[in-house]
PDB file of N, CA and C in Angstrom:
ATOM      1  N   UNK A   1      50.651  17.440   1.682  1.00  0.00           N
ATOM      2  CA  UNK A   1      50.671  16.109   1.169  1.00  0.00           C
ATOM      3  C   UNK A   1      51.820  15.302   1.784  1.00  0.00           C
ATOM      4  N   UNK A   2      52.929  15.761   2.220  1.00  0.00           N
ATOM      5  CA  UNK A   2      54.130  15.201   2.419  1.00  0.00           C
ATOM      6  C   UNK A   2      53.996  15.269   4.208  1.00  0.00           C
ATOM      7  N   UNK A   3      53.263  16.144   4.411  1.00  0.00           N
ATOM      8  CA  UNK A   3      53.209  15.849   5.761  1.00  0.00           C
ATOM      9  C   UNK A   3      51.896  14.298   6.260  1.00  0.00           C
ATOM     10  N   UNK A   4      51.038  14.537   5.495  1.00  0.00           N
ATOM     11  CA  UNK A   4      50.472  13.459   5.800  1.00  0.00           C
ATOM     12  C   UNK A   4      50.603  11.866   5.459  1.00  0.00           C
ATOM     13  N   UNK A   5      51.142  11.684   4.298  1.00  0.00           N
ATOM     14  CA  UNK A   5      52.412  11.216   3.655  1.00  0.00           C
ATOM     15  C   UNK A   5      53.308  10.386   4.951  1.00  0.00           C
ATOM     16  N   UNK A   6      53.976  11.551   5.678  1.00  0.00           N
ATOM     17  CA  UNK A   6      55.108  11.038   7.064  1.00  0.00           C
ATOM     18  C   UNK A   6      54.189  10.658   7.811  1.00  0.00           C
ATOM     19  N   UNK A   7      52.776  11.033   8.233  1.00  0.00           N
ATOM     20  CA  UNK A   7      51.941  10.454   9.616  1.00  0.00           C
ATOM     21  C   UNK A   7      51.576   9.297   9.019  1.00  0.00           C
ATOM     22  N   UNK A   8      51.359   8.689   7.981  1.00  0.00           N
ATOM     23  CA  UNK A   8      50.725   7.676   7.743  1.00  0.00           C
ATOM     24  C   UNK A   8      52.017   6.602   7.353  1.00  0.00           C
ATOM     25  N   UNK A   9      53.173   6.643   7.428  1.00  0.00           N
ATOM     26  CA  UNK A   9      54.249   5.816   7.064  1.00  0.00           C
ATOM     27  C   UNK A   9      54.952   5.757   8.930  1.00  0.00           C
ATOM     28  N   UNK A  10      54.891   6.757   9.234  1.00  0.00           N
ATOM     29  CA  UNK A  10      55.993   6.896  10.486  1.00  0.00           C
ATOM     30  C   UNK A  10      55.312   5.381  11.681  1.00  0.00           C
ATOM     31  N   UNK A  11      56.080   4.689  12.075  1.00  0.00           N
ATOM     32  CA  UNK A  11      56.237   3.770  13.230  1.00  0.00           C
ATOM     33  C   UNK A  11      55.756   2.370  12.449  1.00  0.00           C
ATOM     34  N   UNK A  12      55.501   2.382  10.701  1.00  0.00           N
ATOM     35  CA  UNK A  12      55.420   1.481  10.426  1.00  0.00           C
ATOM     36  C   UNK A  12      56.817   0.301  10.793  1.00  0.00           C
ATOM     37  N   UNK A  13      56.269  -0.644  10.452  1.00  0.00           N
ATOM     38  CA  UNK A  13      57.180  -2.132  10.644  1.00  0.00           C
ATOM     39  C   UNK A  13      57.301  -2.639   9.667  1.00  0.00           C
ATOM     40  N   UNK A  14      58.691  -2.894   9.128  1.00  0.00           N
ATOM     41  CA  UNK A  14      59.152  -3.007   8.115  1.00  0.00           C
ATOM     42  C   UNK A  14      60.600  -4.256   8.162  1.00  0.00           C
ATOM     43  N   UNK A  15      60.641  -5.568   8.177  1.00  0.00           N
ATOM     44  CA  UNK A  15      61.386  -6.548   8.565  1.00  0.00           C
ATOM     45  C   UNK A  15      61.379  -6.549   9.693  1.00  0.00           C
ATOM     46  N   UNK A  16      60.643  -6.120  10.602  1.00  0.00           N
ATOM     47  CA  UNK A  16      61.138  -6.318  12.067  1.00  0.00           C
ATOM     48  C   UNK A  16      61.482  -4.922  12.565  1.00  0.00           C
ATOM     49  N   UNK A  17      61.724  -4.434  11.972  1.00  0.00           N
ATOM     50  CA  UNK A  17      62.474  -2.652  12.411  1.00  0.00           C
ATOM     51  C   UNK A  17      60.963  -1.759  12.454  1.00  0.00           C
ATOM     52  N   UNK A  18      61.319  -0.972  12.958  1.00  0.00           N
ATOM     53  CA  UNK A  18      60.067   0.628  12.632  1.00  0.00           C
ATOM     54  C   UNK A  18      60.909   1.395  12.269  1.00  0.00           C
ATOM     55  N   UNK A  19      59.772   1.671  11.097  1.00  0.00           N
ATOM     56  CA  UNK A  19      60.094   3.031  10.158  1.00  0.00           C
ATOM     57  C   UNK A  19      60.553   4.331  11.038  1.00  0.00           C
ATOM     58  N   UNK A  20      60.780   5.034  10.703  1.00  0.00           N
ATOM     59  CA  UNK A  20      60.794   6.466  11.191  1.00  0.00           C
ATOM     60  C   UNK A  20      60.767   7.974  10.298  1.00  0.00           C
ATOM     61  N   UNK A  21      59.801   8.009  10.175  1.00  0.00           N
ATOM     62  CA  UNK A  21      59.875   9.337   8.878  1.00  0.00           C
ATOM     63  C   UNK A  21      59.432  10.876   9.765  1.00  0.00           C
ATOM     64  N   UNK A  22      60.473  12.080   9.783  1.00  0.00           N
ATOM     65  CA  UNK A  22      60.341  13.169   9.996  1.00  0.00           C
ATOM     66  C   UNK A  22      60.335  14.043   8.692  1.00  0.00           C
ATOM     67  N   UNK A  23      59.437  14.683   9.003  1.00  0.00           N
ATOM     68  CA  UNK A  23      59.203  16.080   7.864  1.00  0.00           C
ATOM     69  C   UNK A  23      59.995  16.999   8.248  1.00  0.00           C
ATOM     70  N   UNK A  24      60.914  17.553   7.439  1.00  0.00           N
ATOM     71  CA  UNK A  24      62.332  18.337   7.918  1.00  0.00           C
ATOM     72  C   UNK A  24      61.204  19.895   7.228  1.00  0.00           C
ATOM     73  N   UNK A  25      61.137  20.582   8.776  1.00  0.00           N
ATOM     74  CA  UNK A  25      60.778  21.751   8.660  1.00  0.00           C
ATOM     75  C   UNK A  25      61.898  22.983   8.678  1.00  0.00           C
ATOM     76  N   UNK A  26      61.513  23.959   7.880  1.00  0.00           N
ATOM     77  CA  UNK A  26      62.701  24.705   8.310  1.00  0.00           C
ATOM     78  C   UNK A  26      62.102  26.236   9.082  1.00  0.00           C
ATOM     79  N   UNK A  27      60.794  25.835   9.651  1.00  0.00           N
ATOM     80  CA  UNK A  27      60.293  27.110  10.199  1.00  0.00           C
ATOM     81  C   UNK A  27      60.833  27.055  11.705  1.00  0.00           C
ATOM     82  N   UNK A  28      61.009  27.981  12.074  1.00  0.00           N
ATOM     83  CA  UNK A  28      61.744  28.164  13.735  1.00  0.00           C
ATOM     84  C   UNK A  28      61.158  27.485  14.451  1.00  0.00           C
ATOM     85  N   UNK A  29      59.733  27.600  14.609  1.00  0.00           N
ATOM     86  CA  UNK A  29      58.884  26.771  15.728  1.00  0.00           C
ATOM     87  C   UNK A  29      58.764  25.480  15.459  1.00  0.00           C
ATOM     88  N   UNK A  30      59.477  24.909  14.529  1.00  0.00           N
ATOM     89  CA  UNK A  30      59.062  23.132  14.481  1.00  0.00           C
ATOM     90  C   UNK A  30      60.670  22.613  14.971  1.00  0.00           C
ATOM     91  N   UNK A  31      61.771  23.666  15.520  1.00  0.00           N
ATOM     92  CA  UNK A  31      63.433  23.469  15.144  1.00  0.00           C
ATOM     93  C   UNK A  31      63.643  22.430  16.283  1.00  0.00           C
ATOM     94  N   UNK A  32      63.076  23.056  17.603  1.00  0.00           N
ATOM     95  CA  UNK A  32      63.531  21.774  18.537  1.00  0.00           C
ATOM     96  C   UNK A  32      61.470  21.681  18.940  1.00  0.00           C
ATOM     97  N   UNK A  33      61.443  20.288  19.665  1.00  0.00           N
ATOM     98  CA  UNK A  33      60.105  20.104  19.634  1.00  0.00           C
ATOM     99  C   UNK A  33      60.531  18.866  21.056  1.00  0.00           C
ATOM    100  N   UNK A  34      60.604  20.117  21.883  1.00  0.00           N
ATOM    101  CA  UNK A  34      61.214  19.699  23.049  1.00  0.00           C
ATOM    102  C   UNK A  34      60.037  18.828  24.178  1.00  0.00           C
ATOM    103  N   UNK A  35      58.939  18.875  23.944  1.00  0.00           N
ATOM    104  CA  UNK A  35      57.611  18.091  24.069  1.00  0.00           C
ATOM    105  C   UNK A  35      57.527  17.023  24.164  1.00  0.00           C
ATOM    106  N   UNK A  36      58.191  16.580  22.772  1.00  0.00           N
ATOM    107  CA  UNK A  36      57.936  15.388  21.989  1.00  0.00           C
ATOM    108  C   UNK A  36      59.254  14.242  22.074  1.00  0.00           C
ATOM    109  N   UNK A  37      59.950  15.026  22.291  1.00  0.00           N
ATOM    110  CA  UNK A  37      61.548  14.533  22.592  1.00  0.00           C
ATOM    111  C   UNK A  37      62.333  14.200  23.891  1.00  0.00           C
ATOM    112  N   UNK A  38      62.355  12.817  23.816  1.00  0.00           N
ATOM    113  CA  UNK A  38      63.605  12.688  24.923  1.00  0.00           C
ATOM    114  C   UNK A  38      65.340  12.043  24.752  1.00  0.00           C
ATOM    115  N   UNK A  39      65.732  12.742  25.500  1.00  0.00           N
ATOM    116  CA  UNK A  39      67.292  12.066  25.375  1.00  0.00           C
ATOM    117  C   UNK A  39      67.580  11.072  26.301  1.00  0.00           C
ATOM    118  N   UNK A  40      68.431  10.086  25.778  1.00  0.00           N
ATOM    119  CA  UNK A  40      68.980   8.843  26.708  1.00  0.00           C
ATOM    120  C   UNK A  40      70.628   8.397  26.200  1.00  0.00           C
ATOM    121  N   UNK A  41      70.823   9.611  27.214  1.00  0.00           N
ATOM    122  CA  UNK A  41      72.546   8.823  27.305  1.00  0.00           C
ATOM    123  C   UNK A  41      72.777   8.058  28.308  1.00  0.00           C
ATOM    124  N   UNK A  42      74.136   7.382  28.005  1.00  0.00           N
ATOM    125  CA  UNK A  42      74.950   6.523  28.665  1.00  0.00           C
ATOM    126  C   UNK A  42      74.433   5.389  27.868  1.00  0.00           C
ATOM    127  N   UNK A  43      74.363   4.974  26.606  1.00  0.00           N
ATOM    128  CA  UNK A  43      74.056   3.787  26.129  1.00  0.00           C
ATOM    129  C   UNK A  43      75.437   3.512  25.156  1.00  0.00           C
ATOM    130  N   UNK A  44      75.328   1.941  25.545  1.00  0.00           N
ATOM    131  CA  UNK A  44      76.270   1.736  24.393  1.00  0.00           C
ATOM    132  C   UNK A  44      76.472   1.922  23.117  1.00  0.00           C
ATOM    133  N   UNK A  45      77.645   2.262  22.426  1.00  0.00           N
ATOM    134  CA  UNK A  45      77.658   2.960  21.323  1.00  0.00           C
ATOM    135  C   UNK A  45      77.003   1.904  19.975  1.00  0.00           C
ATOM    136  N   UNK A  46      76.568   0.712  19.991  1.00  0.00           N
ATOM    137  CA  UNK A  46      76.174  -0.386  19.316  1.00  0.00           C
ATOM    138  C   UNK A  46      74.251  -0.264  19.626  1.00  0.00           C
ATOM    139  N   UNK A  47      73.975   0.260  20.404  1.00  0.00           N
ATOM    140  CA  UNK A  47      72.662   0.412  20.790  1.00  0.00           C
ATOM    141  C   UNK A  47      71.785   1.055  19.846  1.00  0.00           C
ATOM    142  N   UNK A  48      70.791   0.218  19.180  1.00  0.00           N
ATOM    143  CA  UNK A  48      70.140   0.812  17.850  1.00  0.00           C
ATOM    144  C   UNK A  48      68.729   1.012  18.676  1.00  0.00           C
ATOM    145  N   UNK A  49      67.942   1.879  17.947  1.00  0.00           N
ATOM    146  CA  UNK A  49      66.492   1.936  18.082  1.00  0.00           C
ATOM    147  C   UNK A  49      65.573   0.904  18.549  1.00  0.00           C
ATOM    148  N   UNK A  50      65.398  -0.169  18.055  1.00  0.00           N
ATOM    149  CA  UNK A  50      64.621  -1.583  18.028  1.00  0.00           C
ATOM    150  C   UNK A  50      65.432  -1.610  19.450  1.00  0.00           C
ATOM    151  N   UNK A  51      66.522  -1.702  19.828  1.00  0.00           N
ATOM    152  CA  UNK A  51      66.906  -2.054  21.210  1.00  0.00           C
ATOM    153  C   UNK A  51      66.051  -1.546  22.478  1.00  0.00           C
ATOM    154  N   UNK A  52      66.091  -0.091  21.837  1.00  0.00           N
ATOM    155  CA  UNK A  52      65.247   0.732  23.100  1.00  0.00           C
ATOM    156  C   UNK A  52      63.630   0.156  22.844  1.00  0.00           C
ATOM    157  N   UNK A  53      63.271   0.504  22.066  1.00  0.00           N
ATOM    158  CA  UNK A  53      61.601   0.576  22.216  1.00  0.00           C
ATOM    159  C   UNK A  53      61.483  -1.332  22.735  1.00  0.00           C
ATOM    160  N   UNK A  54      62.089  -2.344  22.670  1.00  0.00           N
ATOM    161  CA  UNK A  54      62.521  -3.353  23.413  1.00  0.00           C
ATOM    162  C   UNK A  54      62.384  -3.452  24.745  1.00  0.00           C
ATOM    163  N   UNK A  55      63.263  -2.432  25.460  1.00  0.00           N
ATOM    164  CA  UNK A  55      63.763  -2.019  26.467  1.00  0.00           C
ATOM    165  C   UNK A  55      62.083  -1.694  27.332  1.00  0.00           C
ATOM    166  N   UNK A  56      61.892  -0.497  26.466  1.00  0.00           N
ATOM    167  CA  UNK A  56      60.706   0.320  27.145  1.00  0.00           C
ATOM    168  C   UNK A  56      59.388  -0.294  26.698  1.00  0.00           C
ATOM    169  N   UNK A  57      59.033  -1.531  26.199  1.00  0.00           N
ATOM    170  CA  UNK A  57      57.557  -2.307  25.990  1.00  0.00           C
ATOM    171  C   UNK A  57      57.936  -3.077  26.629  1.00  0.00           C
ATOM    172  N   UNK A  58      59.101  -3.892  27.060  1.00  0.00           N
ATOM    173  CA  UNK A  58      59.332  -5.050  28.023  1.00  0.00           C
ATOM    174  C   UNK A  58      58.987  -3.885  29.748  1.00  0.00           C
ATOM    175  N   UNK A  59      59.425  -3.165  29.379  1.00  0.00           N
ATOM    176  CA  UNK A  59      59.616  -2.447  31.061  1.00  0.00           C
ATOM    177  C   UNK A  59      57.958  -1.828  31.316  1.00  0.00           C
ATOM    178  N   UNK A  60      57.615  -1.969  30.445  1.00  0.00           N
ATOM    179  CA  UNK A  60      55.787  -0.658  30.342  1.00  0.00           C
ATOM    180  C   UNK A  60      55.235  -2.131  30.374  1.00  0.00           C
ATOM    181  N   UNK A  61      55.057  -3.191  30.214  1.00  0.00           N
ATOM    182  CA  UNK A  61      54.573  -4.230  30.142  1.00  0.00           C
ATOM    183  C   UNK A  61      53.321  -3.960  28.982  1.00  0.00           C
ATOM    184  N   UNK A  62      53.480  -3.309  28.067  1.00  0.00           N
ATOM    185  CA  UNK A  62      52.589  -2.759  26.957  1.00  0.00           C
ATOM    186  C   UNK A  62      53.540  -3.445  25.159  1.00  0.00           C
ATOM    187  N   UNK A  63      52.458  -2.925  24.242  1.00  0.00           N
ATOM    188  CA  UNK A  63      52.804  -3.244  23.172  1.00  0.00           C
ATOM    189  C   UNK A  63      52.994  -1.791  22.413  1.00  0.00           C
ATOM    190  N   UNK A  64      53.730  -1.938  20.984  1.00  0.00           N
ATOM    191  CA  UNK A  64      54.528  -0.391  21.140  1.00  0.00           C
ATOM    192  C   UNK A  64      53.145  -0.011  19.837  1.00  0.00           C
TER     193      UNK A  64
END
């Protein structure tokens, strides 16, 4: 229930922002989900979320 719950809330838009809801698993195989995940350093330390996905729909010339 709580997982479907997070798929149906997660990337909503909410004032302008997107939601973000993760289901905190504690089974080994969900721990890193290295697939699904990317890292981006060297950003300024003021650099919020809404900045990036900004960043990457202006640069993809797509909508998020």
């Amino acid at each position: 229930m709580a997982t479907a719950a997070s798929k149906k809330l997660n990337q909503m838009k909410l004032d302008r922002k997107h939601i973000r809801v993760d289901v905190d698993y504690h089974e080994e195989r969900y721990q890193n989900d290295f697939e699904s995940t990317i890292f981006i350093g060297n950003l300024p330390f003021i650099t919020n979320e809404e900045d990036l996905r900004a960043h990457f729909i202006e640069g993809s010339g797509g909508e998020n």
